[in-house]
Structure formats: C-alpha cells, structure tokens
C-alpha atoms as a PDB file:
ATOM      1  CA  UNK A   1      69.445  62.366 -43.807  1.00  0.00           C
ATOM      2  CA  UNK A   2      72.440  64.893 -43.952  1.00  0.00           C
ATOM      3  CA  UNK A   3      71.779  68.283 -45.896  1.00  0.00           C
ATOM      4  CA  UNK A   4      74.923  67.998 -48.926  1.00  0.00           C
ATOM      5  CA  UNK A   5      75.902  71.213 -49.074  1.00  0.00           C
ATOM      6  CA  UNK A   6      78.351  71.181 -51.259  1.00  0.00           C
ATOM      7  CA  UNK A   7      75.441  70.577 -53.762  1.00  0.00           C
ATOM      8  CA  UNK A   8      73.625  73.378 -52.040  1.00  0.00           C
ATOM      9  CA  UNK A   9      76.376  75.387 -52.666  1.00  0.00           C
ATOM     10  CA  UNK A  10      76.611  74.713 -56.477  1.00  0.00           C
ATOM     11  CA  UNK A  11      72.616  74.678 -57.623  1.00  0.00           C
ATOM     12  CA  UNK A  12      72.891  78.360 -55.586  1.00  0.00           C
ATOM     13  CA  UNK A  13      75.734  79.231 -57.952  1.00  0.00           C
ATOM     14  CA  UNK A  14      74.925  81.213 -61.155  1.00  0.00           C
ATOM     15  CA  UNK A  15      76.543  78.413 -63.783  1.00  0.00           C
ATOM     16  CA  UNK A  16      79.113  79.892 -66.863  1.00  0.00           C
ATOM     17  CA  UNK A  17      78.804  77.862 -70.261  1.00  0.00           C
ATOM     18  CA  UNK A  18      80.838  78.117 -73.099  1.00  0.00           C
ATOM     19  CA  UNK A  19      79.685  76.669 -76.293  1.00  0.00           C
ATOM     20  CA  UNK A  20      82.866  76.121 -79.143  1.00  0.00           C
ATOM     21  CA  UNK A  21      81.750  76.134 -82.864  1.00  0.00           C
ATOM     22  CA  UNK A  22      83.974  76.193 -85.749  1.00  0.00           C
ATOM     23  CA  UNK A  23      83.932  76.159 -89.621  1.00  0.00           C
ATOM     24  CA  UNK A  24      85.807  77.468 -92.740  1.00  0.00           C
ATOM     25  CA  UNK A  25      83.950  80.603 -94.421  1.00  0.00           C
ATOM     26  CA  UNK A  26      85.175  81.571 -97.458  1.00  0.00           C
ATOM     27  CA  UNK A  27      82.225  83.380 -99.479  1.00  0.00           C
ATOM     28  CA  UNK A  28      78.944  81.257 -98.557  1.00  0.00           C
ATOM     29  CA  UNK A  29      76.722  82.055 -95.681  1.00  0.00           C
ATOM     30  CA  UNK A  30      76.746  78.996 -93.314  1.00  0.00           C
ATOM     31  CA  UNK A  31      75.764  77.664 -89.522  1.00  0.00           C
ATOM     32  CA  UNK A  32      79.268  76.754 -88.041  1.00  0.00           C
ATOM     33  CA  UNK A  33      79.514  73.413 -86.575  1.00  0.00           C
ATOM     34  CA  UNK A  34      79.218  72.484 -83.297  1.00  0.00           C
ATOM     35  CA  UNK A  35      79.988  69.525 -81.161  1.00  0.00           C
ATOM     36  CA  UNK A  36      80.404  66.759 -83.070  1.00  0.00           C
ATOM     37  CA  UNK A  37      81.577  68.686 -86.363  1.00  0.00           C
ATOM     38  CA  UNK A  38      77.351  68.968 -86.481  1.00  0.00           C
ATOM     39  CA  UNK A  39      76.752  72.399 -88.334  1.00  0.00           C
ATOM     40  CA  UNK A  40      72.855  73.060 -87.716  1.00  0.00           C
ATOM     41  CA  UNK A  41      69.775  75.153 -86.144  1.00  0.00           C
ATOM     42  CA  UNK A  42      70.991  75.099 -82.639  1.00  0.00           C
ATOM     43  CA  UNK A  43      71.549  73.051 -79.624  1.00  0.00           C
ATOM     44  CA  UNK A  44      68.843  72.845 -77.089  1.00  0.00           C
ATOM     45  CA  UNK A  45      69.663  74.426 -73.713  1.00  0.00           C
ATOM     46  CA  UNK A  46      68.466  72.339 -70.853  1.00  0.00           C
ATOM     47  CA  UNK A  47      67.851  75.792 -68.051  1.00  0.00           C
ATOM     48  CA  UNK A  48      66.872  78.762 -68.772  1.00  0.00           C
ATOM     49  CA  UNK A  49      69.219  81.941 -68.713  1.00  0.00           C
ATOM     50  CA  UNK A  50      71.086  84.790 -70.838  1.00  0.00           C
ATOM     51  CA  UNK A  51      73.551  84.413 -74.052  1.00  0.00           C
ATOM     52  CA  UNK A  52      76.100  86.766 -72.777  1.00  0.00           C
ATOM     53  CA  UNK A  53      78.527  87.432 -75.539  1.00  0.00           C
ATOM     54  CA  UNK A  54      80.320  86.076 -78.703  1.00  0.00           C
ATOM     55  CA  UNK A  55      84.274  85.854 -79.615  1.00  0.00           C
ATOM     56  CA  UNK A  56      85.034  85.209 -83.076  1.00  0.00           C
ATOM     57  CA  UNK A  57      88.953  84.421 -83.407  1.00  0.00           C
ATOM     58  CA  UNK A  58      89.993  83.845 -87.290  1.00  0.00           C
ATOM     59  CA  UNK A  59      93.502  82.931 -86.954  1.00  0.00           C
ATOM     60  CA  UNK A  60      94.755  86.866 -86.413  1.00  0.00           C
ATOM     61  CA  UNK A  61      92.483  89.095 -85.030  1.00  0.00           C
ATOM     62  CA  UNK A  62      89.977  88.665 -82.156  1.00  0.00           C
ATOM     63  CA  UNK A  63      86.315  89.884 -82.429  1.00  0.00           C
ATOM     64  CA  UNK A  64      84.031  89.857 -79.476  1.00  0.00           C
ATOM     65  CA  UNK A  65      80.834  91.716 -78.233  1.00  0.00           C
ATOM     66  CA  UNK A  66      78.887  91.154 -75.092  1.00  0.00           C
ATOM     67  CA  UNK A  67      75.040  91.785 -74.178  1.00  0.00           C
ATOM     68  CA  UNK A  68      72.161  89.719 -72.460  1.00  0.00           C
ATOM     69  CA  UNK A  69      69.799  87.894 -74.766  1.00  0.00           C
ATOM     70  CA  UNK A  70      67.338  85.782 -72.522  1.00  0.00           C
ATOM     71  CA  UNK A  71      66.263  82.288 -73.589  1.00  0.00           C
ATOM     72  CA  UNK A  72      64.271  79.590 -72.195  1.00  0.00           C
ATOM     73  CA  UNK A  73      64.484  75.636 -71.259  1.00  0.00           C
ATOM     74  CA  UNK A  74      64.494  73.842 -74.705  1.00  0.00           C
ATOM     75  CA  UNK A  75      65.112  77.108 -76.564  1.00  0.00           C
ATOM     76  CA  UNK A  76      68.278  75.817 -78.844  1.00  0.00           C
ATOM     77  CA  UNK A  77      71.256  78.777 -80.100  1.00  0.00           C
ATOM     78  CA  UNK A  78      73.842  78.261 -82.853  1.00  0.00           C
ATOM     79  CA  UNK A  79      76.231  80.356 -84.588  1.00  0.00           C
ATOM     80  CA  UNK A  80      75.210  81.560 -88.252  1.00  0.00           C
ATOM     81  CA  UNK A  81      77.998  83.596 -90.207  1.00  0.00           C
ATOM     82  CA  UNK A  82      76.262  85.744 -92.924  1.00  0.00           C
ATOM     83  CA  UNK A  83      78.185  86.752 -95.864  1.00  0.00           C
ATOM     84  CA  UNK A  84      77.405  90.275 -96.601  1.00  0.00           C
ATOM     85  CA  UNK A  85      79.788  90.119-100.479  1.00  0.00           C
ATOM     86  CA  UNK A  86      83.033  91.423 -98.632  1.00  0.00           C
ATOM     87  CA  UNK A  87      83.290  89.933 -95.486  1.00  0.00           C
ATOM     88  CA  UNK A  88      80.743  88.042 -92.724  1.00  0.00           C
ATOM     89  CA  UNK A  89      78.612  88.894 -90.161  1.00  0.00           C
ATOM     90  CA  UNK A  90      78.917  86.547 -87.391  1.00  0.00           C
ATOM     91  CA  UNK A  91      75.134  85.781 -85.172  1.00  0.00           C
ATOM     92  CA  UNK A  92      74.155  83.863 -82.279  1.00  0.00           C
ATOM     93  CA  UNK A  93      71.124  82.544 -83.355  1.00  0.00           C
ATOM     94  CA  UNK A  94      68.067  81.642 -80.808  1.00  0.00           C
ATOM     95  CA  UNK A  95      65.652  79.098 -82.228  1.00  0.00           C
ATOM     96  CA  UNK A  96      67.056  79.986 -85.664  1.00  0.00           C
ATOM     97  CA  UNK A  97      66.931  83.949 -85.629  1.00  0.00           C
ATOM     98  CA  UNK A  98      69.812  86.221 -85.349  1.00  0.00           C
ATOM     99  CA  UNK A  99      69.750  87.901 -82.022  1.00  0.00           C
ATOM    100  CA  UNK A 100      71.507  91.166 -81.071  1.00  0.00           C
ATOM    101  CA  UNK A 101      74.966  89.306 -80.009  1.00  0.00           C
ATOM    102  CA  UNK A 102      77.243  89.391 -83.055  1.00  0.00           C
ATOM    103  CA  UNK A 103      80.395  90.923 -84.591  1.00  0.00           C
ATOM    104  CA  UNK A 104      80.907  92.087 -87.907  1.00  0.00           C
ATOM    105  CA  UNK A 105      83.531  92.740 -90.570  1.00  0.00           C
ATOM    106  CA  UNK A 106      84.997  89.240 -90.005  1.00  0.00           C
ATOM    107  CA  UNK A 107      87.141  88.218 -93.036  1.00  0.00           C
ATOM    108  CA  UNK A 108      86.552  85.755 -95.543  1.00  0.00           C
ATOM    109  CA  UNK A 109      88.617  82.507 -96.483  1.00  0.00           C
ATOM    110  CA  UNK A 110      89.512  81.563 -93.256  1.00  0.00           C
ATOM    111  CA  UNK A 111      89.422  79.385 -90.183  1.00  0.00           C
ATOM    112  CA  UNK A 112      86.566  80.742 -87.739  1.00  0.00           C
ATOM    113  CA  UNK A 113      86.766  79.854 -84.021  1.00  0.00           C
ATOM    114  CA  UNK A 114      83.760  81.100 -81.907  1.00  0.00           C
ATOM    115  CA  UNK A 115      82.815  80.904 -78.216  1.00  0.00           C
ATOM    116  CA  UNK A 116      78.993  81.600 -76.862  1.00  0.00           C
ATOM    117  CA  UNK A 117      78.911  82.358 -73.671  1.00  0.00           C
ATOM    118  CA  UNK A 118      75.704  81.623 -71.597  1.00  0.00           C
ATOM    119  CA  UNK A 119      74.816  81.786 -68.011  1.00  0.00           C
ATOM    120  CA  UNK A 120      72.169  79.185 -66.828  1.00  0.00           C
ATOM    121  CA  UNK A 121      69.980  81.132 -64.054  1.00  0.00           C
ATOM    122  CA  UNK A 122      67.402  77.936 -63.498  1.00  0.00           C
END
C-alpha cells in the first residue's frame, strides 16, 4: 500500500476556519445567525483548537480583536451581541459564555457581519 502524502501533508497542517454569522441589531441583545440563517447557542466544533479573533463589519467601520481562547471536540461557539443601552458589545461565545474575544462600541440599527476565526490543532 502506497503512503498518500499529500494527505500526510494536510492532517500535519495546522487548519484555518472561518465561521460567518450575521443579523440586524437595532436595540435588543441577540445570538446572530449562523449557517442556515440559524441564530442559536453555538455550533459544535468537530477538533479541538483556539478561537483566534473576531471582525465585526457594520456596513462602515471595521471592528476586530484577536487572542487565543482554547476549546475542545464538541465544545460549540456562537456570536452573542449584547446591548449595553447605547451601542453593543459583540462576544464569541464558548458553550454559551462570553469569552475574552470581542469588540465593543459597535453601533446600533444596523447590518452586522462577523467572522470567527478558529484554528483546529487535532
């Protein structure tokens, strides 16, 4: 049997993800949807690895912050904005609790577009 390594090559590779939500906030906190226009707790993560940053894009400005949050197999993320009574407070959320990856001071009444990205290390 031959040794593929081409798929040596690629399970040895440290894999990128980028997860795409994206909701209207106007003055309600709210989980942004995800694929499938589902808004909920979180998608479950089939590896282990680290949530590596958030961008928040709301039609004029671009908010982003980076960091390494750990998770595990079957842990599941998803992006909560928080209304604060001016403006929101955007979260990655791990098994439903904010984690330490978010941007702030993201206007109301508009279009949010947000990108997780997540390195799989298993």
């Amino acid at each position: 049997m031959s040794v593929n390594k081409t798929l040596n090559y690629l399970k040895s590779e440290q894999s990128i993800v980028t997860f795409c939500f994206s909701d209207a906030v106007v003055s309600t906190s709210k989980y942004l949807k995800g694929a499938g226009t589902i808004s909920n707790d979180g998608f479950p993560l089939p590896y282990p690895g680290l949530i590596l940053g958030i961008q928040v894009y709301d039609g004029t400005n671009l908010y982003q912050t980076s960091g390494a949050v750990e998770f595990s197999a079957n842990d599941r993320i998803a992006v909560f904005a928080n209304y604060t009574g001016s403006n929101f407070t955007v979260y990655v959320h791990k098994n439903g609790v904010n984690t330490i990856i978010l941007v702030q001071n993201v206007p109301g009444s508009v279009n949010l577009l947000v990108t997780v990205t997540c390195k799989f290390t298993g």
